[in-house]
N, C-alpha and C. Protein backbone atom coordinates (compact mmCIF):
# COMPACT_ATOMS: atom_id res chain seq x y z
N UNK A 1 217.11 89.36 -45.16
CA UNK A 1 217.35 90.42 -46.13
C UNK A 1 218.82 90.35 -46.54
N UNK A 2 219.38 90.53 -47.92
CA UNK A 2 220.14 90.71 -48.15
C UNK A 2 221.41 91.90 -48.16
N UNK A 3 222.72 91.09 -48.13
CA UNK A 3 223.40 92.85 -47.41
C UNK A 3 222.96 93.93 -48.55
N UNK A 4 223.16 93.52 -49.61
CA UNK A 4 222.45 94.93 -50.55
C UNK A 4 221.31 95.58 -49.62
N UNK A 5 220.42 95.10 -49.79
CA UNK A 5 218.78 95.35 -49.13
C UNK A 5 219.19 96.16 -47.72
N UNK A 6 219.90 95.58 -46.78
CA UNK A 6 220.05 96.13 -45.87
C UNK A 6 221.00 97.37 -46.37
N UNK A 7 222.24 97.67 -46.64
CA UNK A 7 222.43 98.83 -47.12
C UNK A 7 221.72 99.69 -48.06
N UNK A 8 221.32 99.32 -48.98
CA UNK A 8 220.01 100.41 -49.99
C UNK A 8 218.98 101.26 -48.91
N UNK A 9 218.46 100.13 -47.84
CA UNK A 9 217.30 100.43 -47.01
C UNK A 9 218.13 101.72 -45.59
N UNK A 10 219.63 101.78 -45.35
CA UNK A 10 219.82 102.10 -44.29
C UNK A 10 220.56 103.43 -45.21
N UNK A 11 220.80 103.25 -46.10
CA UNK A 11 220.90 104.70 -47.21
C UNK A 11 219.73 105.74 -47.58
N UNK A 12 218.75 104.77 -47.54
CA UNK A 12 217.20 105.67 -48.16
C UNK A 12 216.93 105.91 -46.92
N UNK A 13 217.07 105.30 -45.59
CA UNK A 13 215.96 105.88 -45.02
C UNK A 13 216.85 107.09 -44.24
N UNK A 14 217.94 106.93 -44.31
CA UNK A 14 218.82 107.53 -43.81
C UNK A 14 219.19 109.20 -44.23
N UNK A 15 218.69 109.00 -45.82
CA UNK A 15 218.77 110.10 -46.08
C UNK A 15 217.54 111.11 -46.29
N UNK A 16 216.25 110.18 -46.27
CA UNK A 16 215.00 110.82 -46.15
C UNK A 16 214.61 111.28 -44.74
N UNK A 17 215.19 110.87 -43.81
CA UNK A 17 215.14 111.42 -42.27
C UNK A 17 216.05 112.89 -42.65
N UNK A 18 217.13 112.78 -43.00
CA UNK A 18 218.12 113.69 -43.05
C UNK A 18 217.47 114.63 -43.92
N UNK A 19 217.03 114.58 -45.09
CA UNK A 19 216.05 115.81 -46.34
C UNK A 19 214.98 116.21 -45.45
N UNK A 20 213.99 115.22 -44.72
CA UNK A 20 213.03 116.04 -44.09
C UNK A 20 213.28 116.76 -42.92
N UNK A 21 214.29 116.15 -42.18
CA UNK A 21 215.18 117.27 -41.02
C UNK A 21 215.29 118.40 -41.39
N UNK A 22 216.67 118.61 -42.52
CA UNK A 22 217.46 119.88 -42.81
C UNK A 22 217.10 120.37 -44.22
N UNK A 23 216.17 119.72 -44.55
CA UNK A 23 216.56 120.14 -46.26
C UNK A 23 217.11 119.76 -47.31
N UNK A 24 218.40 118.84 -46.95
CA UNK A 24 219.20 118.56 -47.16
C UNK A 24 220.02 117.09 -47.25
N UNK A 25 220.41 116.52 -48.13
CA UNK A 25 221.19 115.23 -47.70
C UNK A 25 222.83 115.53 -47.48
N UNK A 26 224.00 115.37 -46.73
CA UNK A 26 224.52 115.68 -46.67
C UNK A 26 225.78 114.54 -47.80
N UNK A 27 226.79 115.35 -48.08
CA UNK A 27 227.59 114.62 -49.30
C UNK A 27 228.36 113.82 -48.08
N UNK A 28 228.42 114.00 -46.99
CA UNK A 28 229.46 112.99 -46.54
C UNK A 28 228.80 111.80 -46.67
N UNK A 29 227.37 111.47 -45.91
CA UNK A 29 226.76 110.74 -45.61
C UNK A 29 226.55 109.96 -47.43
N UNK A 30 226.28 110.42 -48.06
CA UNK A 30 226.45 109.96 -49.60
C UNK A 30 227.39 109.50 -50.25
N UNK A 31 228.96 110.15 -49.97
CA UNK A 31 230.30 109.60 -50.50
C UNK A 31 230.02 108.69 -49.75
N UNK A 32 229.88 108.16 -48.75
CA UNK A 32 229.84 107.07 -47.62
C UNK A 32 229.31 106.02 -47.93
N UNK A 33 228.32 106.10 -48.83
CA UNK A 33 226.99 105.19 -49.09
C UNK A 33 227.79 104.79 -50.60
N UNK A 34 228.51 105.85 -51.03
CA UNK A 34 228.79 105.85 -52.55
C UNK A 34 230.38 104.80 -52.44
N UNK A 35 230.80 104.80 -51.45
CA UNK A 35 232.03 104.04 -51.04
C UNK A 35 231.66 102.42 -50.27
N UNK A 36 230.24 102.36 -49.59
CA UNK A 36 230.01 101.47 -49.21
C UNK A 36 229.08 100.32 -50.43
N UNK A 37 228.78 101.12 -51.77
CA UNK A 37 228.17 100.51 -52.68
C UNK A 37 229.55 99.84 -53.53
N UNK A 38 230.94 100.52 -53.79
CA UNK A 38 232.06 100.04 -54.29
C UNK A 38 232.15 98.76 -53.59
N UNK A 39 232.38 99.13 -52.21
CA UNK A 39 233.01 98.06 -51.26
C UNK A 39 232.21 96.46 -51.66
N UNK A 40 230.85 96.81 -51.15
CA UNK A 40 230.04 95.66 -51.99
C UNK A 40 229.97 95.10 -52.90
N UNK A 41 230.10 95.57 -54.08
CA UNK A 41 230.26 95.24 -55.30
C UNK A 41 231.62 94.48 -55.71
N UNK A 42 232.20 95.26 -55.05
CA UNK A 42 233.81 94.50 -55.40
C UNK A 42 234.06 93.10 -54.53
N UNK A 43 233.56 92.91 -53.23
CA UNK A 43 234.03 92.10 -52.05
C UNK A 43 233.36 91.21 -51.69
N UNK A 44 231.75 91.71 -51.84
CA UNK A 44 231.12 90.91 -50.99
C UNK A 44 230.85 89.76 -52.43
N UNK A 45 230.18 88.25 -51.88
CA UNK A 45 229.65 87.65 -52.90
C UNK A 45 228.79 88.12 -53.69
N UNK A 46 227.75 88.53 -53.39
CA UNK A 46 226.78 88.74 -53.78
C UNK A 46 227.15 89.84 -54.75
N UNK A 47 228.06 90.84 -54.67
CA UNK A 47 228.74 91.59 -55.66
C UNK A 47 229.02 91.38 -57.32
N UNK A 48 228.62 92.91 -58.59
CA UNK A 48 229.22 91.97 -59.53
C UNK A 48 230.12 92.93 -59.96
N UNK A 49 230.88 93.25 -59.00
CA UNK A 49 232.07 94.14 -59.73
C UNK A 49 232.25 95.26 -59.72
N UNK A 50 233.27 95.82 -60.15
CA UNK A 50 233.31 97.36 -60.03
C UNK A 50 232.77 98.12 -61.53
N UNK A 51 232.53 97.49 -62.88
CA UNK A 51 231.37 98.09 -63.62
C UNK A 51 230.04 97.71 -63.69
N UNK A 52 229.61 96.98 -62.54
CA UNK A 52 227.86 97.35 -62.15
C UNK A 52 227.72 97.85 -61.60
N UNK A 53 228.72 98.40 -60.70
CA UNK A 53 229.18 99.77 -59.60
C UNK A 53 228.77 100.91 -60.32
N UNK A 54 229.81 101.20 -61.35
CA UNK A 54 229.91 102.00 -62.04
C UNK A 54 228.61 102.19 -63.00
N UNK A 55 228.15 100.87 -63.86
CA UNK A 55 227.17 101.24 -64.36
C UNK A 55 225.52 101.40 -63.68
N UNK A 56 226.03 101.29 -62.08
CA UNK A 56 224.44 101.37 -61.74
C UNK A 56 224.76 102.81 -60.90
N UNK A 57 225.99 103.24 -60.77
CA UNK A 57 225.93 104.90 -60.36
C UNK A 57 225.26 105.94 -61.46
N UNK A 58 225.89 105.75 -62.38
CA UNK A 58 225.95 106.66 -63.55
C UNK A 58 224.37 106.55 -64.36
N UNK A 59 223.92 105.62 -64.00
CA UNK A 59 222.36 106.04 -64.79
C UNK A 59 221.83 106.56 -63.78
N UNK A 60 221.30 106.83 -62.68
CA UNK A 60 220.20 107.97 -62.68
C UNK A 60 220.90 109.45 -63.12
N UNK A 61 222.37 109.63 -63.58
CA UNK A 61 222.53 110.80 -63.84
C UNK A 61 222.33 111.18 -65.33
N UNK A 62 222.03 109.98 -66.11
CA UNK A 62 221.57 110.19 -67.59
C UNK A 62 220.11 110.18 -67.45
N UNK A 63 219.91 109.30 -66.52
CA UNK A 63 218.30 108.96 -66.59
C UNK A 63 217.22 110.17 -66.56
N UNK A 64 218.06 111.12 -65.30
CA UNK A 64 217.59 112.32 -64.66
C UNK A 64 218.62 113.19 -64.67
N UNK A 65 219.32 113.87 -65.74
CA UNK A 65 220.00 114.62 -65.84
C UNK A 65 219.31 115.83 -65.94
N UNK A 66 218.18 115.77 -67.19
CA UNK A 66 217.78 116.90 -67.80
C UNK A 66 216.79 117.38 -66.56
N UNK A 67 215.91 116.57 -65.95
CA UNK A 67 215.56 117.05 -64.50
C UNK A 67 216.57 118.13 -63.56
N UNK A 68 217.79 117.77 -63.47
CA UNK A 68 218.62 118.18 -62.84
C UNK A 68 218.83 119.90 -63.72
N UNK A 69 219.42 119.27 -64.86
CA UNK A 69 219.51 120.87 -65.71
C UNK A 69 218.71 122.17 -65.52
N UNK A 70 217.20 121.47 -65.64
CA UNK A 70 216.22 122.47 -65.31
C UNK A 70 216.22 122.97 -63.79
N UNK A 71 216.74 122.59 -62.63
CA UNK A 71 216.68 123.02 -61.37
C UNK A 71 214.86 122.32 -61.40
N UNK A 72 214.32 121.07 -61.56
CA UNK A 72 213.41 120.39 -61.36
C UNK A 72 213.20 119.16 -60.46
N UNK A 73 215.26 118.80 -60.10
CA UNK A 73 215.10 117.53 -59.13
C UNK A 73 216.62 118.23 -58.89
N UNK A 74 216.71 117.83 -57.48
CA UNK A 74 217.74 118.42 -56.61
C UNK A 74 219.55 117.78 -57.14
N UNK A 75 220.49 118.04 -56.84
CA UNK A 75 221.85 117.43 -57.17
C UNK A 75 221.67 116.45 -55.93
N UNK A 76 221.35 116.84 -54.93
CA UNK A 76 221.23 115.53 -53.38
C UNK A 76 220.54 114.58 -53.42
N UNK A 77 219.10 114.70 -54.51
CA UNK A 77 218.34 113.59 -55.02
C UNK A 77 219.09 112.72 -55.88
N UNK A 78 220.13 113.37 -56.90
CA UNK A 78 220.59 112.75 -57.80
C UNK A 78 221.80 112.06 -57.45
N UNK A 79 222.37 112.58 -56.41
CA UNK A 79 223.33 111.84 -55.93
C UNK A 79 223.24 110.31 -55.06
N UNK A 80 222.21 110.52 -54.30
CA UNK A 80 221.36 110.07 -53.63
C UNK A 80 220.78 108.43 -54.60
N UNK A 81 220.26 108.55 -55.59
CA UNK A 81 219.72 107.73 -56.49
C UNK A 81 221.42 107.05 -56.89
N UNK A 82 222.33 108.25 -57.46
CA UNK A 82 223.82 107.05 -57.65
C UNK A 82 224.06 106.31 -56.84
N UNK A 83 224.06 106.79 -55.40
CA UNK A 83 224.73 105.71 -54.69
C UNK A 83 223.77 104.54 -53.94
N UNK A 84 222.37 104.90 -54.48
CA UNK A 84 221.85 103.69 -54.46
C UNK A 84 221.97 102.44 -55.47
N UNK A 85 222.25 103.47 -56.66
CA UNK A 85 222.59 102.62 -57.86
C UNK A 85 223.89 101.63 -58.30
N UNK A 86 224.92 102.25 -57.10
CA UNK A 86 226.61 101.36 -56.81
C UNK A 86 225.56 100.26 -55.95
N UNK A 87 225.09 100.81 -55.22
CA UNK A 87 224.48 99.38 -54.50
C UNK A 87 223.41 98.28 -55.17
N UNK A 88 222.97 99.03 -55.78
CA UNK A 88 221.27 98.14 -56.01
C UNK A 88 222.12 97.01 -57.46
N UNK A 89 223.03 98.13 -58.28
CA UNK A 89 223.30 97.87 -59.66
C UNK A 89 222.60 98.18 -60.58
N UNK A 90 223.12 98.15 -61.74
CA UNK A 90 222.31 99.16 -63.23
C UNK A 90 220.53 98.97 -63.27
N UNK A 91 220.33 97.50 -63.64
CA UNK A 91 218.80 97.01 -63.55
C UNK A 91 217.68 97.39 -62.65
N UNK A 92 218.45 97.35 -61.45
CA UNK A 92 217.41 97.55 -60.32
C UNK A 92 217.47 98.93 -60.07
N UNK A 93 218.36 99.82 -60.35
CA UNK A 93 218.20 101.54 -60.05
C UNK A 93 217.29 102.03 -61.15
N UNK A 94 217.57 101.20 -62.44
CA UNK A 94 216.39 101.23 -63.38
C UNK A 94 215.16 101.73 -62.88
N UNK A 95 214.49 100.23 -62.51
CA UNK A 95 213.27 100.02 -61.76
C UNK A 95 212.69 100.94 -60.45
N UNK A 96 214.06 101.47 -59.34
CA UNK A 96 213.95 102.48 -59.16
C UNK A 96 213.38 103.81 -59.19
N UNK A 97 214.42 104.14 -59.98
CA UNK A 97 214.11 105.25 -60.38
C UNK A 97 212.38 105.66 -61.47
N UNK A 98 212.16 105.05 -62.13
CA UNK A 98 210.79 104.51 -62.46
C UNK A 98 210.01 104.58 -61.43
N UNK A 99 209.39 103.69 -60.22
CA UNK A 99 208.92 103.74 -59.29
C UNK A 99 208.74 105.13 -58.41
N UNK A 100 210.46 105.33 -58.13
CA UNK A 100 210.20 106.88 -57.45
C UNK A 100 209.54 108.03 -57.97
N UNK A 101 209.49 107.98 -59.67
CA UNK A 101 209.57 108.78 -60.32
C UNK A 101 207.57 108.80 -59.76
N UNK A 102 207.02 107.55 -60.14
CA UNK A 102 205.76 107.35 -60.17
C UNK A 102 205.07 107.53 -58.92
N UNK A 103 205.63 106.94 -58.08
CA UNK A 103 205.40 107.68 -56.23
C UNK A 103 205.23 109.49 -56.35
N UNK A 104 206.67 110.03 -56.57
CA UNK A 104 206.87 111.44 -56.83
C UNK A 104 205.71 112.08 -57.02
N UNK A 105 204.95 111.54 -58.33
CA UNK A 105 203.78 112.06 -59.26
C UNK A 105 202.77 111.86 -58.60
N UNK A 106 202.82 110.79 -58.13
CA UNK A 106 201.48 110.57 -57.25
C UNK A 106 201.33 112.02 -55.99
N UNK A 107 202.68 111.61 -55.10
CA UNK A 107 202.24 112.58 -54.34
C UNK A 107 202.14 113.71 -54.82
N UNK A 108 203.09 114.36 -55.67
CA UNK A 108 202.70 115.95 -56.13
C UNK A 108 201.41 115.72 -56.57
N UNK A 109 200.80 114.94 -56.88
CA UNK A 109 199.03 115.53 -57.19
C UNK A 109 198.07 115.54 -55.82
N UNK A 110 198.74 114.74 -55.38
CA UNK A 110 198.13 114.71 -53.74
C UNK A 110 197.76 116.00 -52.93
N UNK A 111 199.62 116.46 -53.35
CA UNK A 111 199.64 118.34 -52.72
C UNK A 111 198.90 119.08 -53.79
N UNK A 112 198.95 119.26 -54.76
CA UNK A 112 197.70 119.71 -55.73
C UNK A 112 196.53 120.01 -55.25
N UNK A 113 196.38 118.62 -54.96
CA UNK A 113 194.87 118.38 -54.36
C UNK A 113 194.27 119.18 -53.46
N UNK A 114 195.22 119.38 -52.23
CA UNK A 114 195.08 120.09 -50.96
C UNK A 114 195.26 121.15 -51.12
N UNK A 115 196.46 121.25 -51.83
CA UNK A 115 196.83 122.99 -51.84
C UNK A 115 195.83 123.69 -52.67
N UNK A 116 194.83 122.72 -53.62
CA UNK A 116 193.78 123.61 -54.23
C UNK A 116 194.89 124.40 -55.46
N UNK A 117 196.06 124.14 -55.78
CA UNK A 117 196.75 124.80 -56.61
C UNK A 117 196.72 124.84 -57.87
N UNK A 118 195.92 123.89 -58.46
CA UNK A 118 195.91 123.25 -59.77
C UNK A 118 196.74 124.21 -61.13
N UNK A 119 195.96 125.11 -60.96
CA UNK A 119 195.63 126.15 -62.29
C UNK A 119 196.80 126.93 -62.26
N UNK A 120 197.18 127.43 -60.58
CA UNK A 120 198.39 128.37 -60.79
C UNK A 120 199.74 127.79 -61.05
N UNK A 121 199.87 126.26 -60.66
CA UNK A 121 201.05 125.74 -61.03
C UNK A 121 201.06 125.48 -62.34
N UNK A 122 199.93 125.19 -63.28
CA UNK A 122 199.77 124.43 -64.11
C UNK A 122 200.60 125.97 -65.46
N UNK A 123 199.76 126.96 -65.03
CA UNK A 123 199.89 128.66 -65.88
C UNK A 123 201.47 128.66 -65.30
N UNK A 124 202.64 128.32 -64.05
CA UNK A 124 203.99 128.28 -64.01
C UNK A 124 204.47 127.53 -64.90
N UNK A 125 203.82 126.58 -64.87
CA UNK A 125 205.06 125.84 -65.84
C UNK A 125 204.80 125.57 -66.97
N UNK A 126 203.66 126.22 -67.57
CA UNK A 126 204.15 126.78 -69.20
C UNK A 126 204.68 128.14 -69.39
N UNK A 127 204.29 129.54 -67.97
CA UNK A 127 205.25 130.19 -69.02
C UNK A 127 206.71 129.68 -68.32
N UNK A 128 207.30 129.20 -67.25
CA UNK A 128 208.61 128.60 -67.85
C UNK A 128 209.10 128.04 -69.12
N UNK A 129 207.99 127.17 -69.45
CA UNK A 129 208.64 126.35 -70.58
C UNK A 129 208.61 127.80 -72.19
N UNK A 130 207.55 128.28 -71.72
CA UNK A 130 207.88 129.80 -72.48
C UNK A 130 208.84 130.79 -72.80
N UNK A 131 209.38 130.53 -71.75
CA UNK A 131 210.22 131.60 -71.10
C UNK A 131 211.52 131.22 -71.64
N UNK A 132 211.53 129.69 -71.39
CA UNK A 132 212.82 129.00 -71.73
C UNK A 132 213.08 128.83 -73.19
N UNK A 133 211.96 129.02 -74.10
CA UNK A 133 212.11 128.61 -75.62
C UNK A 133 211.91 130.18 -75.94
N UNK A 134 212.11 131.20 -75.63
CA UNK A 134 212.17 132.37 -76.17
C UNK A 134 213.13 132.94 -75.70
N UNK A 135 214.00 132.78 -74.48
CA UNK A 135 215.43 133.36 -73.90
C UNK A 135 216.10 132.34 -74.22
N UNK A 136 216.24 130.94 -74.33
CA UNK A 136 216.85 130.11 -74.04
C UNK A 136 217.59 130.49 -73.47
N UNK A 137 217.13 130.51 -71.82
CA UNK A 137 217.87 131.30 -70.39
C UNK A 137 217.43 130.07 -69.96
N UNK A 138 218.11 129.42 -68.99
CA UNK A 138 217.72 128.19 -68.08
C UNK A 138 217.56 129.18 -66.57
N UNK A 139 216.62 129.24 -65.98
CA UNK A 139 216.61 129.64 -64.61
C UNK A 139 216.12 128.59 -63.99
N UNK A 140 216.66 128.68 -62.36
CA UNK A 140 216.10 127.27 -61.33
C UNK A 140 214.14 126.92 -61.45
N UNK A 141 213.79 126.05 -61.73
CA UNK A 141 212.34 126.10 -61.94
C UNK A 141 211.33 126.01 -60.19
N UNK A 142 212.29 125.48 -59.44
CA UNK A 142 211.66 125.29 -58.54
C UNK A 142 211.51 126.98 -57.82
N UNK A 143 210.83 127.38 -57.14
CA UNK A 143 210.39 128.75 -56.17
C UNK A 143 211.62 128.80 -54.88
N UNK A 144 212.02 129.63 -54.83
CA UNK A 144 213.01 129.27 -53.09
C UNK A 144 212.40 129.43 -52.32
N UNK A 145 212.26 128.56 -51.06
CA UNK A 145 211.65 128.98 -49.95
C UNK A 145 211.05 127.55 -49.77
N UNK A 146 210.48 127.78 -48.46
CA UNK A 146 209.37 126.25 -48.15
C UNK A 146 208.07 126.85 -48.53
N UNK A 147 207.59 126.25 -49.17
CA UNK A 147 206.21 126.33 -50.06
C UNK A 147 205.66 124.83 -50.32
N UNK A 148 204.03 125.19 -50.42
CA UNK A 148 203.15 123.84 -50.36
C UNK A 148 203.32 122.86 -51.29
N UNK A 149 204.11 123.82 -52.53
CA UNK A 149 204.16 122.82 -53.60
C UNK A 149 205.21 121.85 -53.80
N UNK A 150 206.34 122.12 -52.52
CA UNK A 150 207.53 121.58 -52.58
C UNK A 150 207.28 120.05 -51.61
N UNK A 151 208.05 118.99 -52.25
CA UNK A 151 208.21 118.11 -51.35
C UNK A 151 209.64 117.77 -51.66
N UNK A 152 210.36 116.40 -50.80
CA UNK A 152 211.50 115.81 -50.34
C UNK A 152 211.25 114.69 -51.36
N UNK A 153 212.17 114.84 -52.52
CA UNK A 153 211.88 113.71 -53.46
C UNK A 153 212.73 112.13 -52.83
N UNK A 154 213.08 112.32 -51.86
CA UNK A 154 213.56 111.18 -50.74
C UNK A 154 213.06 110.81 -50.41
N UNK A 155 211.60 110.64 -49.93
CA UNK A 155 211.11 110.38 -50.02
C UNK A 155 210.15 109.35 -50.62
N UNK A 156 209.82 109.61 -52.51
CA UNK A 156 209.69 108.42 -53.10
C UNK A 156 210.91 107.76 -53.48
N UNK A 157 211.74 108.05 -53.62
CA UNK A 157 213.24 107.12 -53.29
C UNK A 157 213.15 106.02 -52.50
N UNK A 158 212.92 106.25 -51.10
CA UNK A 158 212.62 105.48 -49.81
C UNK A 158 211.54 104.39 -50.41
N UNK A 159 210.33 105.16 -51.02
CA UNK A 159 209.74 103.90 -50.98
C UNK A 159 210.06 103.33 -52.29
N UNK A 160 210.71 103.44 -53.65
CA UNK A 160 211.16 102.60 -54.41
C UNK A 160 211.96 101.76 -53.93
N UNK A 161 212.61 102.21 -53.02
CA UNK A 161 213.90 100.89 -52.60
C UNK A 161 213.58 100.34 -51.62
N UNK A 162 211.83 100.35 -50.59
CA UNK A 162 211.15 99.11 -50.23
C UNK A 162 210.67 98.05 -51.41
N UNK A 163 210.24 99.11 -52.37
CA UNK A 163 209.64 97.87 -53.46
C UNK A 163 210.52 96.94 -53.84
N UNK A 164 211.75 97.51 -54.04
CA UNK A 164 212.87 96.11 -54.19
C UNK A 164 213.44 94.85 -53.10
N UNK A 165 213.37 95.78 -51.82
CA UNK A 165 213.95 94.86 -50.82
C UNK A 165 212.81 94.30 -50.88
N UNK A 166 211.03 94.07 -51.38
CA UNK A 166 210.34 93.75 -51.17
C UNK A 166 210.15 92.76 -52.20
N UNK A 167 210.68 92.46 -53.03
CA UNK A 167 210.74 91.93 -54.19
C UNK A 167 209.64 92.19 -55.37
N UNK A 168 209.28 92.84 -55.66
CA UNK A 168 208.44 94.04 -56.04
C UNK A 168 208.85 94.20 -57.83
N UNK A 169 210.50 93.99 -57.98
CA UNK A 169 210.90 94.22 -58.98
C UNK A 169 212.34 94.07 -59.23
């Protein structure tokens, strides 16, 4: 495996242990990952610099910004995806993020499934989107609390960045 691969893989899984623990990814553990994706890029061979650094941080925050805006994907997910993206580089956080996105979907229908929720999530999030085009008030979309409908989007993270160390994409 390559040192990328091995750091991407010891970042994802690292921080999907840590989200399903606490909730939470913690920013040290991320500046860390976000400093060890520079380091690579700049030093190691396999590196291409400090703007594929740069340009593979900064797209999942365009990619998934407006996610973020809405309170629909976490700032720890999104951070989380940058500093996979100093590591992976622009192309492959691409592919990424794509993948996770498609994992994500999968499982939220999964919990659907079980939770039997279909109809009442489905009646939330139009009148949000209601709500939002008649106040144009942005409120957090997600519910607070642990609830069935919530999962650890670190989860499909984790497994997008097997599909790469896997050569997958």
């Amino acid at each position: 495996m390559s040192v990328s691969g091995c750091l991407a893989l010891i970042v994802a899984l690292g921080s999907a242990e840590m989200d399903l623990r606490s909730q939470k990814i913690s920013n040290g553990w991320l500046l860390t990952a976000m400093l060890l994706g520079f380091l690579y890029q700049c030093f190691d061979p396999g590196g291409k610099g400090p703007s594929e650094f740069a340009a593979g941080s900064i797209t999942p925050v365009l990619l998934l910004g407006g996610l973020f805006y809405f309170r629909m994907l976490g700032a720890g997910d999104i951070k989380l995806l940058s500093a996979l993206g100093g590591i992976m580089g622009d192309k492959a956080i691409r592919s990424c993020v794509f993948w996770s996105v498609i994992f994500g979907a999968v499982i939220s229908v999964m919990i659907l499934c079980v939770c039997g929720c279909w109809l009442q999530r489905l009646l939330y999030f139009t009148d949000y989107i209601k709500r939002y085009l008649t106040t144009k008030t942005r409120k957090p979309y997600r519910l607070k609390g642990q609830r069935q409908e919530h999962f650890h989007f670190s989860v499909p993270v984790l497994m997008g960045v097997l599909l790469w160390i896997g050569g997958f994409y």
